[in-house]
Protein backbone atom coordinates (compact mmCIF):
# COMPACT_ATOMS: atom_id res chain seq x y z
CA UNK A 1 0.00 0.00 0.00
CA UNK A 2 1.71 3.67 -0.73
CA UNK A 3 0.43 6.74 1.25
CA UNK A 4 0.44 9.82 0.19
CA UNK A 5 0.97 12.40 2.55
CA UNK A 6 -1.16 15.68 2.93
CA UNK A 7 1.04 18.03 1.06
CA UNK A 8 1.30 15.26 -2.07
CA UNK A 9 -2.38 15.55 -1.89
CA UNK A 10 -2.39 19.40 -2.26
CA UNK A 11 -0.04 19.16 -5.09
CA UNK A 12 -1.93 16.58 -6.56
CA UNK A 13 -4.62 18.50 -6.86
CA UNK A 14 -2.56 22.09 -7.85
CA UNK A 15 -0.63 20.01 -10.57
CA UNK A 16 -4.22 19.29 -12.05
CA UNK A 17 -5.94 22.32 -11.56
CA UNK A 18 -2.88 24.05 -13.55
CA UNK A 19 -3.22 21.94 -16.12
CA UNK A 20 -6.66 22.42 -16.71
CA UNK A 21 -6.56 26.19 -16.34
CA UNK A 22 -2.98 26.54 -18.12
CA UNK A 23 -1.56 28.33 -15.42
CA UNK A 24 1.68 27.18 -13.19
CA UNK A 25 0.96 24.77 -9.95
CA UNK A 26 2.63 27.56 -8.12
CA UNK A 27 -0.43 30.08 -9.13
CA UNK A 28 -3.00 27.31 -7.70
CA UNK A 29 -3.66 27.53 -3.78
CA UNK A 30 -5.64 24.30 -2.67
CA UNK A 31 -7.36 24.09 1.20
CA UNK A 32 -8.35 20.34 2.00
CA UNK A 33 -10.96 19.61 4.15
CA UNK A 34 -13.23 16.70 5.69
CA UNK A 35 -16.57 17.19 6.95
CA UNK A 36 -19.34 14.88 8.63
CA UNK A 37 -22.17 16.36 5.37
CA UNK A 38 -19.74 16.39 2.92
CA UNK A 39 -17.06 13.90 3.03
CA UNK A 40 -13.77 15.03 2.03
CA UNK A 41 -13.35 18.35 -0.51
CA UNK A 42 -11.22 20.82 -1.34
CA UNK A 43 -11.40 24.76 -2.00
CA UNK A 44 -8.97 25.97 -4.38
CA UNK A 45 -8.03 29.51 -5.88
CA UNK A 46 -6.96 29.86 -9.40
CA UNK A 47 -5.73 33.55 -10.42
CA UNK A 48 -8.24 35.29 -7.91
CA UNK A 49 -11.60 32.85 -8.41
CA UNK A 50 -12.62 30.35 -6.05
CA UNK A 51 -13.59 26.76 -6.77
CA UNK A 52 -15.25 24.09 -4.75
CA UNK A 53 -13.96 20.55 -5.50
CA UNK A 54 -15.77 17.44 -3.75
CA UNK A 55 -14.15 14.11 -3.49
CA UNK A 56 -14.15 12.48 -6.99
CA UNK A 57 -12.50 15.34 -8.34
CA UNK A 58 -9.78 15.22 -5.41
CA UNK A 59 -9.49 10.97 -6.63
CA UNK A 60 -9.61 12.51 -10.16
CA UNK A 61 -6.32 14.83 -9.25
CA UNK A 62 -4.72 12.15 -7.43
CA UNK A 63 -5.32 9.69 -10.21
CA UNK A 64 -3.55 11.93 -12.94
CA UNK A 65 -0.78 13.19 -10.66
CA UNK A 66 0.07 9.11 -10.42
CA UNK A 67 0.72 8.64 -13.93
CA UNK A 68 1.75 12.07 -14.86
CA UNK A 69 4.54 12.59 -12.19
CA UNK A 70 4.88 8.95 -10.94
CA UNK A 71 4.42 6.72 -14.51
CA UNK A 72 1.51 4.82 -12.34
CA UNK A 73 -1.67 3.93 -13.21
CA UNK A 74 -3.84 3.62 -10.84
CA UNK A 75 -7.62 3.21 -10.83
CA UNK A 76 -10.21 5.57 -8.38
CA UNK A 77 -11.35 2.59 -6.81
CA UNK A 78 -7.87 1.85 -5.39
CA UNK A 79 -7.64 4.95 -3.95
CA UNK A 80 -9.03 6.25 -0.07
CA UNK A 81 -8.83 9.27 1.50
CA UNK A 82 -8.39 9.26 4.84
CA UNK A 83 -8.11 11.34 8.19
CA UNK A 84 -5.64 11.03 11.15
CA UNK A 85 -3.47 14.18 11.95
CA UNK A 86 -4.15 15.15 8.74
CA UNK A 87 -6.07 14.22 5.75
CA UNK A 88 -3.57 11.63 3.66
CA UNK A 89 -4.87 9.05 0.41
CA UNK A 90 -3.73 5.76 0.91
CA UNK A 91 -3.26 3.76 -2.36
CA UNK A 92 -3.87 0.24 -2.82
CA UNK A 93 -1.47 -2.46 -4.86
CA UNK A 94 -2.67 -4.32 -7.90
């Protein structure tokens, strides 16, 4: 099993966001968060605007950052986000 920590989860998520907005990860600001309601999401800024992200588009980051930065593919149903200290994803092997 391989863990990602918090802050590979923020850039998971600010690598993707950049890419989609074609701006650098270092002008995408991501806030995680996990709430009873809601589960786990994110807020992000992207050059002043505000978006909302819920958890499939947190798996969605996390599943691109894998093969884009790590040459792994890895499948959203392998993949859990979890809470201790801090919010972390843990990854299951194939």
């Amino acid at each position: 099993m391989l863990r990602l920590s918090m802050d590979e989860v923020i850039n998971a998520v600010c690598y993707h966001l950049a890419d989609r907005r074609r701006v650098e990860p270092t002008d995408v600001e991501v806030q995680l968060a996990w709430d009873e309601d809601t589960g786990f999401t994110a807020e992000a800024w992207v050059q002043g605007r505000s978006q909302y992200l819920i958890e499939a588009n947190l798996l969605e980051a996390i599943e691109q950052y894998m093969y884009n930065h790590h040459n792994r593919r890895i499948f959203r149903s392998a993949i859990k986000l979890d809470l201790d200290d801090e919010i972390f994803a843990e990854i299951a092997d194939h």
